[in-house]
PDB file of N, CA and C in Angstrom:
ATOM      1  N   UNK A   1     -58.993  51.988  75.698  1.00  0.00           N
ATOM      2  CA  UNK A   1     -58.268  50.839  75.166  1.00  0.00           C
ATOM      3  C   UNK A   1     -57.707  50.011  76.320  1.00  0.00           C
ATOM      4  N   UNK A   2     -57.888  48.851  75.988  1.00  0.00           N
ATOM      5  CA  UNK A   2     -57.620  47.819  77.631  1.00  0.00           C
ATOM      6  C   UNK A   2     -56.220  47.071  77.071  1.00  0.00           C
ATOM      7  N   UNK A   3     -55.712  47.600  78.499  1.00  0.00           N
ATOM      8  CA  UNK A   3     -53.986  46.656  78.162  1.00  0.00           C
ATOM      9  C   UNK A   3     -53.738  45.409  77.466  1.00  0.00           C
ATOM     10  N   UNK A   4     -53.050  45.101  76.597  1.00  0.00           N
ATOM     11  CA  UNK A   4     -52.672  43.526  75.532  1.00  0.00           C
ATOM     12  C   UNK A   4     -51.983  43.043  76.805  1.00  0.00           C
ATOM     13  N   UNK A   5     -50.940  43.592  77.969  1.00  0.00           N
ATOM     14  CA  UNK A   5     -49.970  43.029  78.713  1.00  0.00           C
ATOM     15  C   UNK A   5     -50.831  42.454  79.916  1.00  0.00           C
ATOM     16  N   UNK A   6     -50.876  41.254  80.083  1.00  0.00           N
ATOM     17  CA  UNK A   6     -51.018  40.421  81.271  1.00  0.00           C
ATOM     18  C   UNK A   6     -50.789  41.382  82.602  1.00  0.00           C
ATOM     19  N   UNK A   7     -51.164  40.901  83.862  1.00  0.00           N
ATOM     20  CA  UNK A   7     -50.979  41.132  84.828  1.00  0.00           C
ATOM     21  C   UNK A   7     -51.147  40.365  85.944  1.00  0.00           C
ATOM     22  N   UNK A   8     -50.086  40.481  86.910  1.00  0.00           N
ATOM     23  CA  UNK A   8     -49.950  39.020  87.646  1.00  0.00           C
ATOM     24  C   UNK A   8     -51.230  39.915  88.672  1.00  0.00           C
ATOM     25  N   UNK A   9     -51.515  38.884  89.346  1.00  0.00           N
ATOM     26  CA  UNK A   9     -52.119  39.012  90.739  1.00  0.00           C
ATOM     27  C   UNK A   9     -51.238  38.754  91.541  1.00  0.00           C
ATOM     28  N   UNK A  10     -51.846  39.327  93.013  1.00  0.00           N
ATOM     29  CA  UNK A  10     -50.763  39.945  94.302  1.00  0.00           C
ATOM     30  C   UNK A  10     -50.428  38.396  94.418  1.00  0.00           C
ATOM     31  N   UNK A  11     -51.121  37.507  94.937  1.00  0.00           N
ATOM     32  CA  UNK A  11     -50.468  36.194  95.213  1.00  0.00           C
ATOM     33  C   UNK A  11     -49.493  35.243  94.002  1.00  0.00           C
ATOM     34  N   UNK A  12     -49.377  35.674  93.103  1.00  0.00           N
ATOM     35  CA  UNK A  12     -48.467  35.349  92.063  1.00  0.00           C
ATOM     36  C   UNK A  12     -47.166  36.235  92.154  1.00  0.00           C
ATOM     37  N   UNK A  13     -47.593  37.381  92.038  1.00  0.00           N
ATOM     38  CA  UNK A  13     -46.185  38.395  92.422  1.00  0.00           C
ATOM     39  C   UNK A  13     -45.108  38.037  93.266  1.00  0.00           C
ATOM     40  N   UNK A  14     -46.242  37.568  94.512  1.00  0.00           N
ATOM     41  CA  UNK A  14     -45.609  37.350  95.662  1.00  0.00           C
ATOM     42  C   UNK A  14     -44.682  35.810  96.019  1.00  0.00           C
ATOM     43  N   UNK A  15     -44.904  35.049  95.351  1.00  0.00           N
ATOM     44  CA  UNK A  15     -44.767  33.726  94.697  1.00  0.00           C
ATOM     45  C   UNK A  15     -43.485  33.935  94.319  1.00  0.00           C
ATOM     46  N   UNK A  16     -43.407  34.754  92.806  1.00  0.00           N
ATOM     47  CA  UNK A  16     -42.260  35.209  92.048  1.00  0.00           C
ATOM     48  C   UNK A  16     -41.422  35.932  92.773  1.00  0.00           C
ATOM     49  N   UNK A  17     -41.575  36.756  93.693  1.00  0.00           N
ATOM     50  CA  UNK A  17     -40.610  36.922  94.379  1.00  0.00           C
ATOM     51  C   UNK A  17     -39.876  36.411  95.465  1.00  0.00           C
ATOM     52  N   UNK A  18     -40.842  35.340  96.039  1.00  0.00           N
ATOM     53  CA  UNK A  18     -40.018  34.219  96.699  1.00  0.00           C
ATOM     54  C   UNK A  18     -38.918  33.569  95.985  1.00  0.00           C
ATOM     55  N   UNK A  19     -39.542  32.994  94.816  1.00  0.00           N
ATOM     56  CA  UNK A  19     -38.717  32.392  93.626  1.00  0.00           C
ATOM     57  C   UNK A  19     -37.157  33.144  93.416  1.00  0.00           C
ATOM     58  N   UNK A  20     -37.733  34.308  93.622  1.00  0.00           N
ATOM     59  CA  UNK A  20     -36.412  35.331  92.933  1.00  0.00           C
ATOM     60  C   UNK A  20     -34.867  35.347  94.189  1.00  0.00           C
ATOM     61  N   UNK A  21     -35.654  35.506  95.475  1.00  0.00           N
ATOM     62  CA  UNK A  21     -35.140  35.802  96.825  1.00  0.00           C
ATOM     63  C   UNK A  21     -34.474  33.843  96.654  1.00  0.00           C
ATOM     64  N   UNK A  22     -35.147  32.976  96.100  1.00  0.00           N
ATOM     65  CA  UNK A  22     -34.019  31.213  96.732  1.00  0.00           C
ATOM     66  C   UNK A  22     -33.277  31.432  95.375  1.00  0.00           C
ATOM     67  N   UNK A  23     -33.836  31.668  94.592  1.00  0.00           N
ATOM     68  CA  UNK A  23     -32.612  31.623  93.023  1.00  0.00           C
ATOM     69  C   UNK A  23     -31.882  32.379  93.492  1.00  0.00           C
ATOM     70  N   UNK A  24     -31.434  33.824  94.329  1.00  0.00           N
ATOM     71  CA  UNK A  24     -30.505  34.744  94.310  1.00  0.00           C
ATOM     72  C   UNK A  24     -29.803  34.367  95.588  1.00  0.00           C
ATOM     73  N   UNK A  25     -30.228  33.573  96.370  1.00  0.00           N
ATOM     74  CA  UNK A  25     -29.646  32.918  97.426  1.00  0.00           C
ATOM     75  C   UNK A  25     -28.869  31.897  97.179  1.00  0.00           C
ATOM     76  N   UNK A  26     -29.471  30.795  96.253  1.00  0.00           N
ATOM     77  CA  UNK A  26     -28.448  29.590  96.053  1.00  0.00           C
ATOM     78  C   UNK A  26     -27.188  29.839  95.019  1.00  0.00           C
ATOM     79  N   UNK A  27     -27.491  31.005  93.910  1.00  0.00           N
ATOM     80  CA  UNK A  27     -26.462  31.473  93.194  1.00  0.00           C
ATOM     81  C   UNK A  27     -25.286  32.686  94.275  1.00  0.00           C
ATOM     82  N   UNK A  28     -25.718  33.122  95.324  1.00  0.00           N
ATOM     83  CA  UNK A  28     -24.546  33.327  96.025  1.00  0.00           C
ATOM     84  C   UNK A  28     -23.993  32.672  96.826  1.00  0.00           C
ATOM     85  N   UNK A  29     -24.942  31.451  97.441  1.00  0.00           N
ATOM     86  CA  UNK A  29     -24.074  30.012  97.862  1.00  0.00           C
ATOM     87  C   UNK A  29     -22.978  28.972  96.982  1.00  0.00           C
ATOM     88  N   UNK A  30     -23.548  29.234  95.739  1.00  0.00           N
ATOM     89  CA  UNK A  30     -22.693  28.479  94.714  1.00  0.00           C
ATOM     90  C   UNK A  30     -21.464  29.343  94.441  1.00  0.00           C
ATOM     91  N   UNK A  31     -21.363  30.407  94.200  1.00  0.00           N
ATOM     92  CA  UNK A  31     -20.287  30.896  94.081  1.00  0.00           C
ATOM     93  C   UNK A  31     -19.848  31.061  94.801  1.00  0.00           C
ATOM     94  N   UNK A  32     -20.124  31.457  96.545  1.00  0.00           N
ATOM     95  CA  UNK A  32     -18.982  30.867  97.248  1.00  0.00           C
ATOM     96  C   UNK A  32     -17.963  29.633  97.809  1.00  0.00           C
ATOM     97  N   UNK A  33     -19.465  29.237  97.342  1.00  0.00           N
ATOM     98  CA  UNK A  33     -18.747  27.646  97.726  1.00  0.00           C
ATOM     99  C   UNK A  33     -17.650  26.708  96.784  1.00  0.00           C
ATOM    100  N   UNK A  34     -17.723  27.388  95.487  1.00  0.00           N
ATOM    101  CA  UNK A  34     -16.924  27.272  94.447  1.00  0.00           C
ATOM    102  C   UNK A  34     -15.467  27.577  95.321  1.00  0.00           C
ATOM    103  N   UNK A  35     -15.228  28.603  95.672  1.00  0.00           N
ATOM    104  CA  UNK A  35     -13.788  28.326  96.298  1.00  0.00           C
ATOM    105  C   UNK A  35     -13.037  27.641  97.394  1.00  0.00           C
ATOM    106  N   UNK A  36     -14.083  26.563  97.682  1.00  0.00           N
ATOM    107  CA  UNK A  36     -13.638  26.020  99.076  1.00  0.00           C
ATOM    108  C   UNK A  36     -14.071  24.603  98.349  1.00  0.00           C
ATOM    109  N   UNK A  37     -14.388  24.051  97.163  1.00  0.00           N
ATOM    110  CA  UNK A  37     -14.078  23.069  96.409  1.00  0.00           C
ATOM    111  C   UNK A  37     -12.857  23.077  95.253  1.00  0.00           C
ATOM    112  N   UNK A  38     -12.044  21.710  95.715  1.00  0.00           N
ATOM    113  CA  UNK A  38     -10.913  21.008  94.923  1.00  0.00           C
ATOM    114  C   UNK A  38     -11.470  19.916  93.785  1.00  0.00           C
ATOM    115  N   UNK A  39     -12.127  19.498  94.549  1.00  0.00           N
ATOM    116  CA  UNK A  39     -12.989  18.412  92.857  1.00  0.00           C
ATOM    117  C   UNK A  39     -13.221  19.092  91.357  1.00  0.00           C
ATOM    118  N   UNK A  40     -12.300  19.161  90.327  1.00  0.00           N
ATOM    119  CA  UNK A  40     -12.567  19.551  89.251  1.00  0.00           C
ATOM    120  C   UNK A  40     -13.971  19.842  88.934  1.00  0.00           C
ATOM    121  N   UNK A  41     -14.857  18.296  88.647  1.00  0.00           N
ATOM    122  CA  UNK A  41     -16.022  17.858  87.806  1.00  0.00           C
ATOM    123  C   UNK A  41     -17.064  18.647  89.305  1.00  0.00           C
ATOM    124  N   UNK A  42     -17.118  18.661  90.317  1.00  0.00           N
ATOM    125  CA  UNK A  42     -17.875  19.342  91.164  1.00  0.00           C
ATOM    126  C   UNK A  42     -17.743  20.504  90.792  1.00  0.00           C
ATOM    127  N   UNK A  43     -16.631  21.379  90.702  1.00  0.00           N
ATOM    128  CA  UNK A  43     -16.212  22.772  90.498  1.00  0.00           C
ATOM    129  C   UNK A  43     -17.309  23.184  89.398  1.00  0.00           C
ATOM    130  N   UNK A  44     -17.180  22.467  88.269  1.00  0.00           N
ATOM    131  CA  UNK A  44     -17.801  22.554  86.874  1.00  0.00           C
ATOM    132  C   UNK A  44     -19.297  22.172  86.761  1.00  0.00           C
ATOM    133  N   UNK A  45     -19.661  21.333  87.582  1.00  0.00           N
ATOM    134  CA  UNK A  45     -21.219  21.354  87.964  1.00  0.00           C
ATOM    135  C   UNK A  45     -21.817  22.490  88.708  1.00  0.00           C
ATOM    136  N   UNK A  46     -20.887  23.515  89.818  1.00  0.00           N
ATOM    137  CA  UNK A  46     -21.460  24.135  90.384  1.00  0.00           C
ATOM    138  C   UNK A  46     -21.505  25.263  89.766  1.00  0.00           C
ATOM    139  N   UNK A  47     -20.283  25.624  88.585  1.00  0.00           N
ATOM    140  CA  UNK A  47     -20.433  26.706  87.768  1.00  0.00           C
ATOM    141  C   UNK A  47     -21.902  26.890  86.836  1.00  0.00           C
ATOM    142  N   UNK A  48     -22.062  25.149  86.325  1.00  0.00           N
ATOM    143  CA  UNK A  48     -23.050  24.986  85.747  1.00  0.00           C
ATOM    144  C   UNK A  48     -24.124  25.815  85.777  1.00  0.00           C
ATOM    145  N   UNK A  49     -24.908  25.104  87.363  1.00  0.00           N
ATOM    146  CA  UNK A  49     -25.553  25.813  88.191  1.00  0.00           C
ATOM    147  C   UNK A  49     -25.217  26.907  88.355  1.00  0.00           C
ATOM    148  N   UNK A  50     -24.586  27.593  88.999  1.00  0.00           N
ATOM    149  CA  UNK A  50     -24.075  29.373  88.745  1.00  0.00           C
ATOM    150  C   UNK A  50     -24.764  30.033  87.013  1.00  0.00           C
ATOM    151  N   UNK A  51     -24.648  29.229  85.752  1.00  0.00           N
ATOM    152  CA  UNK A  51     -24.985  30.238  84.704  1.00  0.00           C
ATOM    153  C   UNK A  51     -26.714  29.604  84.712  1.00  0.00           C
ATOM    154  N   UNK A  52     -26.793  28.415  84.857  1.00  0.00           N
ATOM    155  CA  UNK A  52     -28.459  28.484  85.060  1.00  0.00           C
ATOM    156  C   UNK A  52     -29.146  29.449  86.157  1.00  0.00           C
ATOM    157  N   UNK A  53     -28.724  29.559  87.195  1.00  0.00           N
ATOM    158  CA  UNK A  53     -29.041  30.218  88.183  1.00  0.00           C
ATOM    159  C   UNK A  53     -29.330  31.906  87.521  1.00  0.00           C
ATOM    160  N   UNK A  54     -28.307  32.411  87.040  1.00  0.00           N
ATOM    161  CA  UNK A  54     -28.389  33.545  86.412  1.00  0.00           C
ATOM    162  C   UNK A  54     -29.423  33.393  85.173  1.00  0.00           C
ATOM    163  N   UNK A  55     -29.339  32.662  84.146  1.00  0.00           N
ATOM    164  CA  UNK A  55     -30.223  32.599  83.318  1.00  0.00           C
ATOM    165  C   UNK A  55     -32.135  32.858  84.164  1.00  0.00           C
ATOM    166  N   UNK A  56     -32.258  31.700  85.374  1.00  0.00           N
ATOM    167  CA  UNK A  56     -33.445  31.660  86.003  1.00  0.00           C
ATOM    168  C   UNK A  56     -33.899  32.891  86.589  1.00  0.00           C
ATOM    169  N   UNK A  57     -32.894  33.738  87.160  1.00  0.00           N
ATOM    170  CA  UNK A  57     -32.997  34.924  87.530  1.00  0.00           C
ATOM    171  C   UNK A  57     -33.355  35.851  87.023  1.00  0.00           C
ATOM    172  N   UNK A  58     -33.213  36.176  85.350  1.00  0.00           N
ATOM    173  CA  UNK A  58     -33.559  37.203  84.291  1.00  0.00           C
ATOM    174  C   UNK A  58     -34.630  36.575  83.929  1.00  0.00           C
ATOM    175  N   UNK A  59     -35.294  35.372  83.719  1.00  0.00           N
ATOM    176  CA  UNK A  59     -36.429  34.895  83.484  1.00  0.00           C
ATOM    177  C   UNK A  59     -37.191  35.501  84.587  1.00  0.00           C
ATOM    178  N   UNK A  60     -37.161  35.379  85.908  1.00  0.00           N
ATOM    179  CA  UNK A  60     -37.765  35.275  87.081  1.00  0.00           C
ATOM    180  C   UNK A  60     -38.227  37.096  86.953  1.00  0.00           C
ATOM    181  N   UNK A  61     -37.274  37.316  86.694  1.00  0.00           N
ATOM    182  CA  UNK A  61     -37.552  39.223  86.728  1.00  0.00           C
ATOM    183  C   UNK A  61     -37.918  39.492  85.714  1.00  0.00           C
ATOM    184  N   UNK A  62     -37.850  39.387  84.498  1.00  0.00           N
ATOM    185  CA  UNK A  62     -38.919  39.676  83.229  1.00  0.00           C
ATOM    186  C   UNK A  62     -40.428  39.084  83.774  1.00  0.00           C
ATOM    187  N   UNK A  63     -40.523  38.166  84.313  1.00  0.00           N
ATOM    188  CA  UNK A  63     -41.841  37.961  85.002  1.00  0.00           C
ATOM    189  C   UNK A  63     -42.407  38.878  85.437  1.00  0.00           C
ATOM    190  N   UNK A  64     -41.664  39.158  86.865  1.00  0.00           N
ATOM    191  CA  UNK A  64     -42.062  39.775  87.928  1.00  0.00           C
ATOM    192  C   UNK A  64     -42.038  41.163  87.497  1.00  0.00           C
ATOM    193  N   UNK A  65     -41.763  41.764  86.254  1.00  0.00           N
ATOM    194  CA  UNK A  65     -41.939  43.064  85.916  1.00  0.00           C
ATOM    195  C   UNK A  65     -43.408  43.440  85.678  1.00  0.00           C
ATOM    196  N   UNK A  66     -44.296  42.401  85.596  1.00  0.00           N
ATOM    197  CA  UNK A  66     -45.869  42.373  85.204  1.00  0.00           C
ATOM    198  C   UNK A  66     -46.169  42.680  86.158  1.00  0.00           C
ATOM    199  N   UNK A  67     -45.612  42.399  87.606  1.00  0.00           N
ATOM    200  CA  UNK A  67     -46.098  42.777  89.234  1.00  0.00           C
ATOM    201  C   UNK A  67     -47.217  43.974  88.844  1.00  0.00           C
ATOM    202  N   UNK A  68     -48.540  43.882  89.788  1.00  0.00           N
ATOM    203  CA  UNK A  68     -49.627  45.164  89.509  1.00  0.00           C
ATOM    204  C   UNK A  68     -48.805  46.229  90.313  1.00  0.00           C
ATOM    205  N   UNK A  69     -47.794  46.094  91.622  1.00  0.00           N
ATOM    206  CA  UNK A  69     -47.361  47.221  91.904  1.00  0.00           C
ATOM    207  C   UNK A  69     -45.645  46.581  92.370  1.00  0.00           C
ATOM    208  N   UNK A  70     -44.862  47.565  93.172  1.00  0.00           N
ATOM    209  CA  UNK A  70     -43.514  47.879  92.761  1.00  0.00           C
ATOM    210  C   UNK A  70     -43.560  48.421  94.236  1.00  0.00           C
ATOM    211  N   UNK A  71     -42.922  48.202  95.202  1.00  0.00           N
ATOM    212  CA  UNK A  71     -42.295  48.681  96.602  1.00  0.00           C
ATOM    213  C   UNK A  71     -41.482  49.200  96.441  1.00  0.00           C
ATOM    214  N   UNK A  72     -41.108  50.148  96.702  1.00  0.00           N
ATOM    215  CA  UNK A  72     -40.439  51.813  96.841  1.00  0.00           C
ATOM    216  C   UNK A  72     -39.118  50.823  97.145  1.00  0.00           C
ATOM    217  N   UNK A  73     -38.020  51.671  96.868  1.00  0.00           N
ATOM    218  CA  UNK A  73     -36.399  51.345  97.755  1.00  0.00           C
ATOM    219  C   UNK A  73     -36.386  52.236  98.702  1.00  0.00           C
ATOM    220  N   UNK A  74     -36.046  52.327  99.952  1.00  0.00           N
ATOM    221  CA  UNK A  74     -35.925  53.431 100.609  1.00  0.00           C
ATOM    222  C   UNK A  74     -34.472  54.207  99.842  1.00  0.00           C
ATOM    223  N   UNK A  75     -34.419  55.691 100.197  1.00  0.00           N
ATOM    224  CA  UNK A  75     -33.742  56.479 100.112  1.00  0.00           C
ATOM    225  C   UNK A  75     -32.211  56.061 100.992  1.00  0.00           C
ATOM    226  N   UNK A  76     -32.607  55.589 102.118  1.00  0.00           N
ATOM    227  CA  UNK A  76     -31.357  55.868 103.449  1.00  0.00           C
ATOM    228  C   UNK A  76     -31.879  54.053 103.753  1.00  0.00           C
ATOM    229  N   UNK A  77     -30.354  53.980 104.182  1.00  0.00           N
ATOM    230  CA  UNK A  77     -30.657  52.990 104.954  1.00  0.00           C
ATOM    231  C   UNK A  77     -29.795  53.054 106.721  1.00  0.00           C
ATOM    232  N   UNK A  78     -30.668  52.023 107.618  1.00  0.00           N
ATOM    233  CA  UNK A  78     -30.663  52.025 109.421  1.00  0.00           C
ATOM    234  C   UNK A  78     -29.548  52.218 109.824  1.00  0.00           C
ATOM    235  N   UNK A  79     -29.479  52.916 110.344  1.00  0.00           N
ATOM    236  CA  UNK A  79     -27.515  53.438 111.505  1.00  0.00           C
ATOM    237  C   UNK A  79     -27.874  52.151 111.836  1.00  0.00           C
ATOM    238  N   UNK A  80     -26.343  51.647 111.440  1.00  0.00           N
ATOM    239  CA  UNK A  80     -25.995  50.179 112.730  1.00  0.00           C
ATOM    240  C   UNK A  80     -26.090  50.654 113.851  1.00  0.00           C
ATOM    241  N   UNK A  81     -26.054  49.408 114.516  1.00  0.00           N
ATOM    242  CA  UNK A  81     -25.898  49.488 116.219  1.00  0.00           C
ATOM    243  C   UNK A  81     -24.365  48.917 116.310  1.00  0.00           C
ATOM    244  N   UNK A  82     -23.861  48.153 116.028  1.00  0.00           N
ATOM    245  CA  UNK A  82     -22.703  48.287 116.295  1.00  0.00           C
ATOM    246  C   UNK A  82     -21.797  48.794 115.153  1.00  0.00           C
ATOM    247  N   UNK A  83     -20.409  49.156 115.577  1.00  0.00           N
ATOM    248  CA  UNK A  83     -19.343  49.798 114.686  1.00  0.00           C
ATOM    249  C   UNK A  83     -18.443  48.817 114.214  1.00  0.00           C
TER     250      UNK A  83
END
């Protein structure tokens, strides 16, 4: 029996996870930058952006769950070099 579920190809995957890596970047720029703005109506546009951002993000990863494969997390992560 052959899968009903789609499957991305590697250069689509890889695509979507670019996508995923600037959506999860500009939603932690927006929320920081939210506290170093005084403009009400700016404040409230950038929140805006903040719940689209999140909305795009759960879209972006229900996607990318079709990925044909899945990169391990490592277990441990690198001794700093500095303290």
């Amino acid at each position: 029996m052959i899968s009903q579920q789609p499957i991305l190809a590697a250069h689509e995957s890889l695509e979507i996870h670019e996508a995923l890596n600037f959506k999860t970047l500009c939603l932690a720029k927006s929320k920081l930058m939210q506290g170093l703005v005084f403009d009400q109506e700016l404040k409230d546009l950038m929140e805006k952006d903040v719940q689209q951002s999140i909305q795009a993000i759960a879209d972006l990863q229900a996607v990318y769950a079709k990925a044909p494969f899945q990169a391990p997390v490592p277990a441990f992560r690198p001794t700093p070099i500095l303290n």
